[in-house]
Protein backbone atom coordinates (compact mmCIF):
# COMPACT_ATOMS: atom_id res chain seq x y z
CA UNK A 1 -21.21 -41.64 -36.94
CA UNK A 2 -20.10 -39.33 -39.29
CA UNK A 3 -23.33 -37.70 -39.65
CA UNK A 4 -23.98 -37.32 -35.82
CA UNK A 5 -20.67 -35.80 -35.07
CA UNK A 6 -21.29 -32.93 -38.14
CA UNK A 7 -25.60 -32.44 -36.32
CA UNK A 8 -23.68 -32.11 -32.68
CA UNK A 9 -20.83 -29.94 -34.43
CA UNK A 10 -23.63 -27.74 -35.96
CA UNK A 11 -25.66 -27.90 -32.72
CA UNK A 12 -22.89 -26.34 -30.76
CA UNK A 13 -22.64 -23.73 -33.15
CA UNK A 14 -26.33 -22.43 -32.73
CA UNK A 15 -25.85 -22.61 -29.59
CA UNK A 16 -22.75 -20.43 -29.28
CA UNK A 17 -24.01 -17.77 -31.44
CA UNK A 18 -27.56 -18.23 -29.42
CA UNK A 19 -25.52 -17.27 -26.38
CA UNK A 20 -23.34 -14.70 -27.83
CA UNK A 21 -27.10 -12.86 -29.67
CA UNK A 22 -27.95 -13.24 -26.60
CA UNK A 23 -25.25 -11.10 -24.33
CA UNK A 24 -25.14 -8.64 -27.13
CA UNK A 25 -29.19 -8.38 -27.04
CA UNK A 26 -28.98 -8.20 -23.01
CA UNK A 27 -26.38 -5.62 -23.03
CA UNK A 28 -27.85 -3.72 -25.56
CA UNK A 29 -30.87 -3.66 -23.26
CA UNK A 30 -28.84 -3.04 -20.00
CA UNK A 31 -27.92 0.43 -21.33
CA UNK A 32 -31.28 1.83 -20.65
CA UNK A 33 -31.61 0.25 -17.31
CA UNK A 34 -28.37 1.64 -15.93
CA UNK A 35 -29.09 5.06 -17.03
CA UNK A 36 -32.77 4.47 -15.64
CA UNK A 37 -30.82 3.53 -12.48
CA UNK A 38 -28.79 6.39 -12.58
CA UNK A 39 -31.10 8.91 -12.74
CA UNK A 40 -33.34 7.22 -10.22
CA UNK A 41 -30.86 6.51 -7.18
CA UNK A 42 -28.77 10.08 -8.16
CA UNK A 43 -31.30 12.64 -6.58
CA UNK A 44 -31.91 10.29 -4.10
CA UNK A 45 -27.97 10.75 -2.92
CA UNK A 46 -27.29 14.15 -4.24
CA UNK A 47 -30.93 15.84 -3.48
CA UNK A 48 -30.54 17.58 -7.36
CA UNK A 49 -31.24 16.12 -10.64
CA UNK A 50 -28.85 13.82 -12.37
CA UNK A 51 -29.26 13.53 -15.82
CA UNK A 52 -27.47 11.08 -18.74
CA UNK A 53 -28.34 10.99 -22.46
CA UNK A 54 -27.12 7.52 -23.10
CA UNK A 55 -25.21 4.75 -21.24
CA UNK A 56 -23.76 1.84 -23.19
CA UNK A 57 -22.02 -1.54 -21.96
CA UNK A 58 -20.71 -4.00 -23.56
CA UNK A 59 -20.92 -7.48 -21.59
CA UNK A 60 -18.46 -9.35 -24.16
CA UNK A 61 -15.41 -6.64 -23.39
CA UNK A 62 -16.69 -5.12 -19.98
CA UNK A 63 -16.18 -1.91 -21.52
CA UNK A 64 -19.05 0.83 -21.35
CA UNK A 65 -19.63 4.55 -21.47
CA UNK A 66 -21.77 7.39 -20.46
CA UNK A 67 -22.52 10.02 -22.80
CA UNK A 68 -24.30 13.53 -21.28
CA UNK A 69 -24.11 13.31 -17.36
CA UNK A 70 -25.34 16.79 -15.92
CA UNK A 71 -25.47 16.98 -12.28
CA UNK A 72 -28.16 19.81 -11.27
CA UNK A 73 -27.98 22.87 -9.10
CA UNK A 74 -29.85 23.11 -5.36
CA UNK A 75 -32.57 25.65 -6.03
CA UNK A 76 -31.60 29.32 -5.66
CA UNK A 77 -28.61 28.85 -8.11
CA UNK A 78 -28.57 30.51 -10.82
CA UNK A 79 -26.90 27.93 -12.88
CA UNK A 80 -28.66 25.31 -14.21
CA UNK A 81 -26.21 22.99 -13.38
CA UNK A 82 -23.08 22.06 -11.30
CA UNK A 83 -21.35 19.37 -13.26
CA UNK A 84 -21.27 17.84 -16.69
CA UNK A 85 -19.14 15.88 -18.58
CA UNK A 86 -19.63 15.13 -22.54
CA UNK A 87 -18.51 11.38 -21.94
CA UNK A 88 -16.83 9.06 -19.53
CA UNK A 89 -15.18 5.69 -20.12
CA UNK A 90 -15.36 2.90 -17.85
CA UNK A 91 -13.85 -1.06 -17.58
CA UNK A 92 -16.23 -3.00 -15.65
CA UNK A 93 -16.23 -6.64 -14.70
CA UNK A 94 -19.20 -7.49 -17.21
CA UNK A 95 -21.31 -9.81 -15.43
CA UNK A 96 -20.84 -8.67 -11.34
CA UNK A 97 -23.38 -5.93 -12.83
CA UNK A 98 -26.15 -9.04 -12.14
CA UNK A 99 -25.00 -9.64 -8.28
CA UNK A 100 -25.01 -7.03 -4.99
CA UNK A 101 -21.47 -5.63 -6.23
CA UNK A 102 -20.42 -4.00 -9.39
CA UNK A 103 -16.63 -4.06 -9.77
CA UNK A 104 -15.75 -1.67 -11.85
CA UNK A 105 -11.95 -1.66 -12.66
CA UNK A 106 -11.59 2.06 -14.54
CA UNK A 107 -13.30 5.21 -14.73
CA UNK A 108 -11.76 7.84 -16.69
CA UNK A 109 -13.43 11.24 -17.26
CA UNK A 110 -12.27 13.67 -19.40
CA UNK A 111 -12.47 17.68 -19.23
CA UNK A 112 -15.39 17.81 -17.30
CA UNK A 113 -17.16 21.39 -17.19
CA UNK A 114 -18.10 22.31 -12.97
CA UNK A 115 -19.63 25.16 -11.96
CA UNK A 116 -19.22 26.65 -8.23
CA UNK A 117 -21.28 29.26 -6.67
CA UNK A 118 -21.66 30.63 -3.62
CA UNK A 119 -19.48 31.21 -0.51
CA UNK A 120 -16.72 29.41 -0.98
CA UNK A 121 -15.00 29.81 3.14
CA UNK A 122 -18.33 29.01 5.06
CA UNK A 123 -19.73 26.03 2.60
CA UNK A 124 -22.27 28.04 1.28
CA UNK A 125 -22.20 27.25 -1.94
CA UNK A 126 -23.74 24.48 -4.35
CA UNK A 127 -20.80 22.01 -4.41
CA UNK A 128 -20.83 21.85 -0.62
CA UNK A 129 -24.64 21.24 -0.67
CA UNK A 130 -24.51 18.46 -2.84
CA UNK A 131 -21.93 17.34 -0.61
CA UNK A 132 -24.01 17.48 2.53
CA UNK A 133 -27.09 15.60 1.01
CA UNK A 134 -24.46 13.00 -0.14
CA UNK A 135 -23.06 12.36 3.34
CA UNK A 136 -26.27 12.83 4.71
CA UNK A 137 -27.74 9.80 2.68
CA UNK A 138 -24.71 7.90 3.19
CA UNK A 139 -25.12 7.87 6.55
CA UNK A 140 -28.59 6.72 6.43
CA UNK A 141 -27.11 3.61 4.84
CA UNK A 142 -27.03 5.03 1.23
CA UNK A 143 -30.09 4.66 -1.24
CA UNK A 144 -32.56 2.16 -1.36
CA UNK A 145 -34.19 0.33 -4.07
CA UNK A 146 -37.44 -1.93 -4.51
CA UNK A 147 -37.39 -5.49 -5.35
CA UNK A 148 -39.81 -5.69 -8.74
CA UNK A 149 -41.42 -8.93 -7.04
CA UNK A 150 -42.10 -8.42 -3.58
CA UNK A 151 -42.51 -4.70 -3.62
CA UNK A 152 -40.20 -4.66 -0.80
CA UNK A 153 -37.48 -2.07 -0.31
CA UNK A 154 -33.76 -3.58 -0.39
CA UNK A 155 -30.07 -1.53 -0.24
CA UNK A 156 -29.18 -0.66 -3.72
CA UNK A 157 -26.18 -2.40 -5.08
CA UNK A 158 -22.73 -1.55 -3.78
CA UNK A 159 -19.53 -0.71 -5.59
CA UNK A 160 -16.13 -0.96 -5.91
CA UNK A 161 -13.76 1.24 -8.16
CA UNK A 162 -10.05 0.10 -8.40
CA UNK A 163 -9.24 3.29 -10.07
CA UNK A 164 -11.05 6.43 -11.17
CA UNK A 165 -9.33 9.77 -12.69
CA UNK A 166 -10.38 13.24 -13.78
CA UNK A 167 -8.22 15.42 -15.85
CA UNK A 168 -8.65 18.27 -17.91
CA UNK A 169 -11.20 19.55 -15.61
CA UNK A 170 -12.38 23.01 -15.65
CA UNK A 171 -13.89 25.16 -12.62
CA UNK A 172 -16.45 28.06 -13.00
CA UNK A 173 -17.03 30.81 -10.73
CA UNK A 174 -17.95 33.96 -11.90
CA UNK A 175 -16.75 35.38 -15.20
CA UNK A 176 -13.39 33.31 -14.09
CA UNK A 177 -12.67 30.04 -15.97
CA UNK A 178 -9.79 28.05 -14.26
CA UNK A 179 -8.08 24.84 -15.09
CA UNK A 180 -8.02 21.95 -12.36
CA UNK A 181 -5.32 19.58 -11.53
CA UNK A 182 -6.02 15.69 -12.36
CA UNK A 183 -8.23 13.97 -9.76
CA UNK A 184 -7.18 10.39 -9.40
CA UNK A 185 -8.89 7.83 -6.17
CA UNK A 186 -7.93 4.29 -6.68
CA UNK A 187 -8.89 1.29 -4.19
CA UNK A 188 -12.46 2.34 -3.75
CA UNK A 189 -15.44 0.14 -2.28
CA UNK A 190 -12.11 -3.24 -2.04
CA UNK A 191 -13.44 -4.77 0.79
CA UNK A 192 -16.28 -7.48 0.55
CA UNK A 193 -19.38 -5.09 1.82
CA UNK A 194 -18.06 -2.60 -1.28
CA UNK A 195 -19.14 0.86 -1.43
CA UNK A 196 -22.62 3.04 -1.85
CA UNK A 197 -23.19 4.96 -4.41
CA UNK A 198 -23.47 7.95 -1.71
CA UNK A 199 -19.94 7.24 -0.29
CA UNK A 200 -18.58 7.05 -4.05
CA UNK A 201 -20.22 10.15 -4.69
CA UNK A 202 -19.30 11.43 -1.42
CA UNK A 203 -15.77 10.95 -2.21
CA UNK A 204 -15.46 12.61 -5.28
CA UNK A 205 -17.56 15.30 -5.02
CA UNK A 206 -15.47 16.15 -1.60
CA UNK A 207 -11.94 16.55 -4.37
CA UNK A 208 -13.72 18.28 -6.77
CA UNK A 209 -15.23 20.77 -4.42
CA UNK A 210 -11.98 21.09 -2.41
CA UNK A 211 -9.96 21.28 -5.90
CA UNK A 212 -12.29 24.11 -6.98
CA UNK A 213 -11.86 26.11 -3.71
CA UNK A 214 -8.00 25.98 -4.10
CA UNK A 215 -7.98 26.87 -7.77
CA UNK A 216 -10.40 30.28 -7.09
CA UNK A 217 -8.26 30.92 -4.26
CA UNK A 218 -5.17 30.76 -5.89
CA UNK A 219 -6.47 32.83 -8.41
CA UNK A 220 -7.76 35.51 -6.28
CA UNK A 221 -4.30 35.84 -4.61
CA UNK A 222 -2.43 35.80 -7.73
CA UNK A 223 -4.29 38.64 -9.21
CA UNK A 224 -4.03 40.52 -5.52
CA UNK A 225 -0.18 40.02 -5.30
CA UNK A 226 0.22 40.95 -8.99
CA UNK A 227 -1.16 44.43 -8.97
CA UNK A 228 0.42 45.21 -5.90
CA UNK A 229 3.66 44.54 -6.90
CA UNK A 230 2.96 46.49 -10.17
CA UNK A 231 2.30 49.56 -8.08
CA UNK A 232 5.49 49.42 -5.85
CA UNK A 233 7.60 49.36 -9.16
CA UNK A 234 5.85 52.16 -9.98
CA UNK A 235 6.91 54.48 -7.67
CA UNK A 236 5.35 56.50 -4.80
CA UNK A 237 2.95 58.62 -7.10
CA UNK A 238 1.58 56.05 -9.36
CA UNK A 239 2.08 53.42 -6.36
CA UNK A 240 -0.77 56.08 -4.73
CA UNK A 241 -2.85 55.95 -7.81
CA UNK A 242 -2.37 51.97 -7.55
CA UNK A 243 -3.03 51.49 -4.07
CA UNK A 244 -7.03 52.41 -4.03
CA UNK A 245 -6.87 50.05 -6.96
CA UNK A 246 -5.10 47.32 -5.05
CA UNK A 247 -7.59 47.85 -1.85
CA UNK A 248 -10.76 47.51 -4.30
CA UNK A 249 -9.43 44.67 -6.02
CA UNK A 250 -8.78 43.22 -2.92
CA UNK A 251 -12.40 44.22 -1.83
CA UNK A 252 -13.70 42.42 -4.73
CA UNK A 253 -11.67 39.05 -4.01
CA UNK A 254 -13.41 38.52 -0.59
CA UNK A 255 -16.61 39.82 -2.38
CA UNK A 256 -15.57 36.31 -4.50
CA UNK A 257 -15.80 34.30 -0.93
CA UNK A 258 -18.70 36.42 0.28
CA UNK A 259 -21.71 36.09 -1.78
């Protein structure tokens, strides 16, 4: 009796550490095929390239990570890209990466570097591009995906984000360099049908861009409204001397929102 109990005891172990190789091995594995995934269904939504160097997940603590995401430029920018991050932290729900829903409980992205072009009043710019081609696939129903064994297409899986954040952002337009505010969306793809991947994108691509446009704009002013008072305080001959200044620098601001 004795005997049996220790050959189930010892069976049970190999088993456990069967299963637990296992997760390790699979996650190990899923790493390439989420970044595959990525850079697949990205274009597809954003109508650029979409780049990652590595993704990793861990399916024992739900906790993964994306190293290297660069988010292209539309063609005609001179930038070769519009967004990228060194890495990103996220808390996912390990195994609803298997069914139609990821639940993913955290993002957090730190000090991301974006890069605006472009007129930034009529939408003319590459932010507000990547925007459109975002809502435009979303409203097509988001990006499709083909099932490995019938060959027939299928909606890609759906999402939901309980609570994503961006901080230490910074904004490039021009020679300028300008900090953003933190970017924080919780309660994201809650309901049963979840989110696309377009929508999410959607989403956050619409606060960056609209954080982006307020930051140059602020910017632009501040530097106006400095000068100008500078001149006034300088009385009416150097105010003169000042006020050509003023108009060109004022000139050059809309040329910011005019190219």
């Amino acid at each position: 009796m004795k005997a049996l109990k220790k050959i189930i005891f010892w069976l049970f172990i190999l088993v456990l550490v069967a299963l637990v190789a296992s997760v390790v091995l699979i996650g190990f594995f899923l790493g390439d095929i989420v970044k595959a995934g990525i850079e697949k269904v990205g274009p597809s939504v954003t109508g650029v390239s979409v780049n990652v160097e590595k993704v990793n997940i861990s399916l024992l603590t739900g906790a993964a990570g994306v190293k290297g995401f660069v988010v292209g430029n539309p063609p005609g920018y001179a930038s070769p890209q519009a967004i990228s991050l060194g890495e990103a932290s996220l808390g996912v729900s390990p195994f609803s990466v298997f069914s139609d829903k990821i639940v993913i409980h955290s993002i957090r992205i730190i000090a991301p570097d974006i890069t605006i072009e472009g007129n930034l009043l009529n939408g003319n710019n590459n932010l507000s591009k990547i925007l459109a081609n975002a809502d435009a696939s979303n409203k097509s129903g988001g990006p499709v995906t083909t099932n490995e064994v019938t060959g027939k297409a299928k909606p890609a899986k759906k999402f939901e984000v309980d609570d994503l954040l961006i901080s230490g952002a910074k904004v490039h337009y021009g020679s300028a360099t300008l900090p953003l505010p933190d970017i924080h969306l919780t309660d994201l793809g809650t309901t049963q049908d979840g989110i696309t991947s377009a929508d999410l994108t959607r989403r956050v691509l619409s606060q960056v861009t609209e954080e982006s446009i307020k930051a140059v704009g602020a910017e632009a002013m501040r530097l106006g409204k400095n000068i100008e008072d500078l001149g006034k305080n300088l009385g009416s001959d150097s105010g003169k001397t000042l006020s050509n200044g003023v108009d060109k620098i004022k000139q050059g601001i809309g040329g910011l929102f005019n190219k």
